[in-house]
Protein backbone atom coordinates (compact mmCIF):
# COMPACT_ATOMS: atom_id res chain seq x y z
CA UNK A 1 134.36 111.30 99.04
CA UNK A 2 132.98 107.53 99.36
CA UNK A 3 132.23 105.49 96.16
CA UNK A 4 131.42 102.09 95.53
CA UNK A 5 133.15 100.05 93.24
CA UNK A 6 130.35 97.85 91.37
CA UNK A 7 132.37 95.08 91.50
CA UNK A 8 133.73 92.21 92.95
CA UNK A 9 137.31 90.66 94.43
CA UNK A 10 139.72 92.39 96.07
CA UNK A 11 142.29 92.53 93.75
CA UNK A 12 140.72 92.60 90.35
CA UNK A 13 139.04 95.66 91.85
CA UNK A 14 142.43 97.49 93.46
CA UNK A 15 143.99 96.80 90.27
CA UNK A 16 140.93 98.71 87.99
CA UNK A 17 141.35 101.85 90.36
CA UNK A 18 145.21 101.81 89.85
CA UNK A 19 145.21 101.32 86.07
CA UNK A 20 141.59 102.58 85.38
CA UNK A 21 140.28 101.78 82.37
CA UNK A 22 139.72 102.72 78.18
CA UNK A 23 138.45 106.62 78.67
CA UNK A 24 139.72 106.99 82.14
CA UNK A 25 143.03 106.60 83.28
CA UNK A 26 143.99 105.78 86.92
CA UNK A 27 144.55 106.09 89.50
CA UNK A 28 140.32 105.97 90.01
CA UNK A 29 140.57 106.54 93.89
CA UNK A 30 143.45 107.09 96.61
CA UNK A 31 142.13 103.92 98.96
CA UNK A 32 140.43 100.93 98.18
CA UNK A 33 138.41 99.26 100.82
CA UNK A 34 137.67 96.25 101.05
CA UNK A 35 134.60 94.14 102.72
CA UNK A 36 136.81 92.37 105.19
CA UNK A 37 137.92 96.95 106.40
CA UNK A 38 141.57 96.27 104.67
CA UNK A 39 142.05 100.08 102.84
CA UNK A 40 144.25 99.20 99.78
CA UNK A 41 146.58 102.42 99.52
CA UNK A 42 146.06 103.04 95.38
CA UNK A 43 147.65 106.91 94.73
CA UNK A 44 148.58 110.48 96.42
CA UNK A 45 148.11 113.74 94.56
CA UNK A 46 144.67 113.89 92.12
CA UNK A 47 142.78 111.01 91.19
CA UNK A 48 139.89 110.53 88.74
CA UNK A 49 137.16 109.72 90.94
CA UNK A 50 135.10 112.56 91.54
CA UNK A 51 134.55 114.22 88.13
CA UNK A 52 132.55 117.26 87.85
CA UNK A 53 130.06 118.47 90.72
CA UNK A 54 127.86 121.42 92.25
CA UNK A 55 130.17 123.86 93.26
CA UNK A 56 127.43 125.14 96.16
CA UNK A 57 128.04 122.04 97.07
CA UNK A 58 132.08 122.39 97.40
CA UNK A 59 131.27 125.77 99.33
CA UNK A 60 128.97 123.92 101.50
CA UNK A 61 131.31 121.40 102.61
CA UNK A 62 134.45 123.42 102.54
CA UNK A 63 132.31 126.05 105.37
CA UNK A 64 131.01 122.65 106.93
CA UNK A 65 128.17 124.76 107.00
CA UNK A 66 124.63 122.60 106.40
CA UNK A 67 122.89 120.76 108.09
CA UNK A 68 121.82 116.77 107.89
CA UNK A 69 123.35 117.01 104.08
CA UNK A 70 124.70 119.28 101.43
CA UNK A 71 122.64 120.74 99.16
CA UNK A 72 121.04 118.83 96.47
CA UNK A 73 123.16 118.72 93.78
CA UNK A 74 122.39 120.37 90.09
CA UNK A 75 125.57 119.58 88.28
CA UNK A 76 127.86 116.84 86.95
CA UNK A 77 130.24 116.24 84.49
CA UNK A 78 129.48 118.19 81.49
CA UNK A 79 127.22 120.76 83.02
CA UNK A 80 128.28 124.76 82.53
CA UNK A 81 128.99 125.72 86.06
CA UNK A 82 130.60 122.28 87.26
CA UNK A 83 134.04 121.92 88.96
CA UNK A 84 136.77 119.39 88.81
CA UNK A 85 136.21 117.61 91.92
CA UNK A 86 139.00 115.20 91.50
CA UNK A 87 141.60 118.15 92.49
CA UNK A 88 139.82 118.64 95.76
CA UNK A 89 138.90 115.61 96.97
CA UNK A 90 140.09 112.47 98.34
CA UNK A 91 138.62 109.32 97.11
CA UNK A 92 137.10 106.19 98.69
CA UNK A 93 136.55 103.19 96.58
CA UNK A 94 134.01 100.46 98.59
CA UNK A 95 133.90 97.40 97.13
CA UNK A 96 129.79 96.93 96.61
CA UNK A 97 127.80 96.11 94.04
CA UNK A 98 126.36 99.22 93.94
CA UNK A 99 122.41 97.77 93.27
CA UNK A 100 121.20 98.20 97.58
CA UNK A 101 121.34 94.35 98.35
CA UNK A 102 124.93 93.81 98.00
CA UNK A 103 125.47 94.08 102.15
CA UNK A 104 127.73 96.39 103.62
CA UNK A 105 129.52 94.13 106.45
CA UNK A 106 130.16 96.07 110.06
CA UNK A 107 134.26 96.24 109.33
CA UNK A 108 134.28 97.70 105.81
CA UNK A 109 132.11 100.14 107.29
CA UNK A 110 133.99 100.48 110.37
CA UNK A 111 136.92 101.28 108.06
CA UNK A 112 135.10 103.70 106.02
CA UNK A 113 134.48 105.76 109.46
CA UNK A 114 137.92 105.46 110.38
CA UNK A 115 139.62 106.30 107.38
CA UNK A 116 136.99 109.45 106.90
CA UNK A 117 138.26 110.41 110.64
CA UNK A 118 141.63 109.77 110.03
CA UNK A 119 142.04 112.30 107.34
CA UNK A 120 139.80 114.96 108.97
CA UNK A 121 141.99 114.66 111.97
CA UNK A 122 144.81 115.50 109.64
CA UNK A 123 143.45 118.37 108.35
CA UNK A 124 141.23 119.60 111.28
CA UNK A 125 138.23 119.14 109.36
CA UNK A 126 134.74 118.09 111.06
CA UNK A 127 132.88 115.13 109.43
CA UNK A 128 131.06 117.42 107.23
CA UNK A 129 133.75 117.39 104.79
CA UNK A 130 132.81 113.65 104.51
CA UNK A 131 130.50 113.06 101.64
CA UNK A 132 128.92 110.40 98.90
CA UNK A 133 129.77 110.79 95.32
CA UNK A 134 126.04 111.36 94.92
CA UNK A 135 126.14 114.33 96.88
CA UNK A 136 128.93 115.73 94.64
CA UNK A 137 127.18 114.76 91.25
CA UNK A 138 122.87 114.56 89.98
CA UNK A 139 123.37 111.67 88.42
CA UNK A 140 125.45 109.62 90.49
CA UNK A 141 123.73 107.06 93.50
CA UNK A 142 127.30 106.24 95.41
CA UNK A 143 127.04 104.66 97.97
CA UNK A 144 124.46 102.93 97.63
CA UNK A 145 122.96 100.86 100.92
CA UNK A 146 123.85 102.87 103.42
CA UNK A 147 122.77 106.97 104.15
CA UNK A 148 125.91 109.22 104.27
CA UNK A 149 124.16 111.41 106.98
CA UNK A 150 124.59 108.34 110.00
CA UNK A 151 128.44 107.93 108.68
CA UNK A 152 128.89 111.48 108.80
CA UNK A 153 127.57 110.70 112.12
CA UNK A 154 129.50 107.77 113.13
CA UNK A 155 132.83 110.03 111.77
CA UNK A 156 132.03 112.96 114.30
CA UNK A 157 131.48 110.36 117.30
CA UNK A 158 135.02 109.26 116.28
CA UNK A 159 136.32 112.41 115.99
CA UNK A 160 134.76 113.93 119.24
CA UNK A 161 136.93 111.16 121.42
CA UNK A 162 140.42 112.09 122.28
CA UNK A 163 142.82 110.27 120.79
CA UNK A 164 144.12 107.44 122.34
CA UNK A 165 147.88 108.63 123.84
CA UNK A 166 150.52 106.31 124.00
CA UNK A 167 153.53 106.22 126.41
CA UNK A 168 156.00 108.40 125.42
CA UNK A 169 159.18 106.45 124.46
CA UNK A 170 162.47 107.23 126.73
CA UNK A 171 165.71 105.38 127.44
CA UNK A 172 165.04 102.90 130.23
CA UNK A 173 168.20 103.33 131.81
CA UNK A 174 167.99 106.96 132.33
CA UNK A 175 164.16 107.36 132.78
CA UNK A 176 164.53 110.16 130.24
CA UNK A 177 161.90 110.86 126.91
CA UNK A 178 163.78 110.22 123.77
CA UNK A 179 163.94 113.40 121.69
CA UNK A 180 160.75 113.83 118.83
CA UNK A 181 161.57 112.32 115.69
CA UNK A 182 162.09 115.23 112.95
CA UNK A 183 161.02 115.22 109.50
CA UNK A 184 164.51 115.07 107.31
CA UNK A 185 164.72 117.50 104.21
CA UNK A 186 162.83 116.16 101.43
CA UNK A 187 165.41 117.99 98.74
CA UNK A 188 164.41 121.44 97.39
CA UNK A 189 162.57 119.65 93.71
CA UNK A 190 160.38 118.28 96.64
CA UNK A 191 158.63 121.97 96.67
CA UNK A 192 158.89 122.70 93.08
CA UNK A 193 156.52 120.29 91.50
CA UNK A 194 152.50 120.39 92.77
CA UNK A 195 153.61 118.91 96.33
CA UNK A 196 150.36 117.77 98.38
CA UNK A 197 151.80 116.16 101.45
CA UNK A 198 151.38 116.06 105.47
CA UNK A 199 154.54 117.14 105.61
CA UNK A 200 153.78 120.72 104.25
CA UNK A 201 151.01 120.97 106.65
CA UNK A 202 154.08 119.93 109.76
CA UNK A 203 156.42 122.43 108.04
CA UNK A 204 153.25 125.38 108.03
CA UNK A 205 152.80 125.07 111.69
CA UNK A 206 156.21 125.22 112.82
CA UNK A 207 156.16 128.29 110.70
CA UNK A 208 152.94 129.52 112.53
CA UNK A 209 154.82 128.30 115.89
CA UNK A 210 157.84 130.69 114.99
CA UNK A 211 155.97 133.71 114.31
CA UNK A 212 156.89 133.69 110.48
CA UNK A 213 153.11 132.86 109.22
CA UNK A 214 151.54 134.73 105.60
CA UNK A 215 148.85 132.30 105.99
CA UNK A 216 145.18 133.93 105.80
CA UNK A 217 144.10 130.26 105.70
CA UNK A 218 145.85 127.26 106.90
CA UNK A 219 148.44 125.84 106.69
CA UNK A 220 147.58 123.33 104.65
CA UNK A 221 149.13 119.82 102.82
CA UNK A 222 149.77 121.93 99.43
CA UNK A 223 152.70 123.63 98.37
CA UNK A 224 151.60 127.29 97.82
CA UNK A 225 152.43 130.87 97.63
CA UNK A 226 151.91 131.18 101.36
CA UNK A 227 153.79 128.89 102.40
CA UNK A 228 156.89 130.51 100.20
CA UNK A 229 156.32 134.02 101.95
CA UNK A 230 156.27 132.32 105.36
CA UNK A 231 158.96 130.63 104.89
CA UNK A 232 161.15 133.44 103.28
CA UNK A 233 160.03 135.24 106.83
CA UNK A 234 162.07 131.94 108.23
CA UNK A 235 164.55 132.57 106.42
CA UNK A 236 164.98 136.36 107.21
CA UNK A 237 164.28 135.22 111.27
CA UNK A 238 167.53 133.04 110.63
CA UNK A 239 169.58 136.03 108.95
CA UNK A 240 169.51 134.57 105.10
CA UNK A 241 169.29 137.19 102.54
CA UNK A 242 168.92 137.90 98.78
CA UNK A 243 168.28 134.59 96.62
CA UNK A 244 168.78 132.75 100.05
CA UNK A 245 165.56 133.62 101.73
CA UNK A 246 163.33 133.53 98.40
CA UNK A 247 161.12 131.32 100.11
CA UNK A 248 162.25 127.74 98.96
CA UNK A 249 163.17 125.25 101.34
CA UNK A 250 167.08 124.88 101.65
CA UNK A 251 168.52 121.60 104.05
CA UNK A 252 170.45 124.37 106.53
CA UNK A 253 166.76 126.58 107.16
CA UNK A 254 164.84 122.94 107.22
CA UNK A 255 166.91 121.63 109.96
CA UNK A 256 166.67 124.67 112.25
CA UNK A 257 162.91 124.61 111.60
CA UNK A 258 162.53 121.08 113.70
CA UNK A 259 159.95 119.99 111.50
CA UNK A 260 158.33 117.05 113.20
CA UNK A 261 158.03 113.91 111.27
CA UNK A 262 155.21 113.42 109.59
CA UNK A 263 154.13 109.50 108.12
């Protein structure tokens, strides 16, 4: 979801959206970013930013299925049949004055596209889960000065190239490819809070890879009961029984996984 910030200076304005403000606490956004494209990494895990929205308009962009926009929206904050938006969505803060003059300069918005394609890349999404706070809420006009429909645009042209592949590394000596990095065990309190990470979405398709999946969608970055019965089927696969294959992640079933590392 893209915002602006209606204000001005870098880091008066990353500093509001990490500490937020009297009647909303921060963190106000995950990423600042800035006019000159510099995203300002602000939080992980739910931010206030989004508020209450249309839920047909959550379906519609969780299907990806509409057309030049989501529906028009009928609820906010407040409204009977609104949901919490800040749980589901990633949050974009553009520093703008928010009032349509304020200009929009090519590598903030450059950033904005690559950012957008950057996370639907990480969750196989298409750039119709990209979308202005005023499609999520009536009564809000962010971002103003530029139509979300040509970024959504400019996000699937991105996403329709291939990514760009770099050599892979190797020992120079030998000529051989240097083994993938792996993703070390995060510690078993890692999966016992409300985890949202990449590297649940790394472990879930090695678990898909090994024939072990309970996924009926996914995987995906959050910890949840599907990923628990998959990987108590990884457990079982490895010969762990009783309390030893309930499902939680131990160091000795991690490392025999091969999870790839994730950043």
């Amino acid at each position: 979801m893209i915002h602006h910030t209606v204000s001005t200076g870098t880091a008066s304005s990353v500093e509001l959206c990490f500490n937020g403000y009297e009647g909303l606490p921060g963190p106000l956004c995950h990423g600042v970013i800035a006019k000159d494209g510099t995203v300002h990494l602000v939080a992980n895990g739910r931010a206030n930013h989004a508020g209450g929205g249309d839920p047909s308009v959550l379906q519609a962009v969780i299907s990806e299925t509409y057309g030049d926009r989501p529906p028009t929206p009928r609820a906010h904050q407040g409204s009977p049949n609104a949901v919490d938006g800040n749980s589901r969505f990633y949050g974009f803060e553009c520093i703008n004055l928010g009032n349509g003059t304020d200009p929009w300069p090519a590598a903030q918005l450059d950033a904005i596209e690559r950012v957008s394609a950057a996370l639907c890349r990480a969750h196989d999404w298409g750039a119709r889960s990209v979308i202005g706070h005023l499609e999520w809420s009536d009564w809000k006009s962010d971002p103003k000065g530029f139509g979300m429909p040509t970024m959504r645009d400019r996000v699937q042209a991105r996403l329709n190239k291939a990514p760009a592949k770099t050599p892979a590394p190797g020992n120079p000596a030998s000529g051989k490819p240097t083994p993938p990095r792996l993703q070390p065990f995060p510690g078993t309190s890692f999966f016992r809070k409300e985890t949202s990470s990449p590297i649940i979405t790394a472990m879930g398709r090695r678990l898909v890879a090994e024939g072990c999946s309970a996924y009926g969608v996914g995987p995906g970055p959050r910890w949840s009961e599907a990923d628990r019965r998959s990987y108590a089927k990884w457990q079982h696969k490895l010969g762990f029984r009783g309390s030893d294959a309930d499902g939680m992640p131990g160091a000795a079933s991690w490392n025999a996984l091969k999870v790839p590392y994730s950043k």
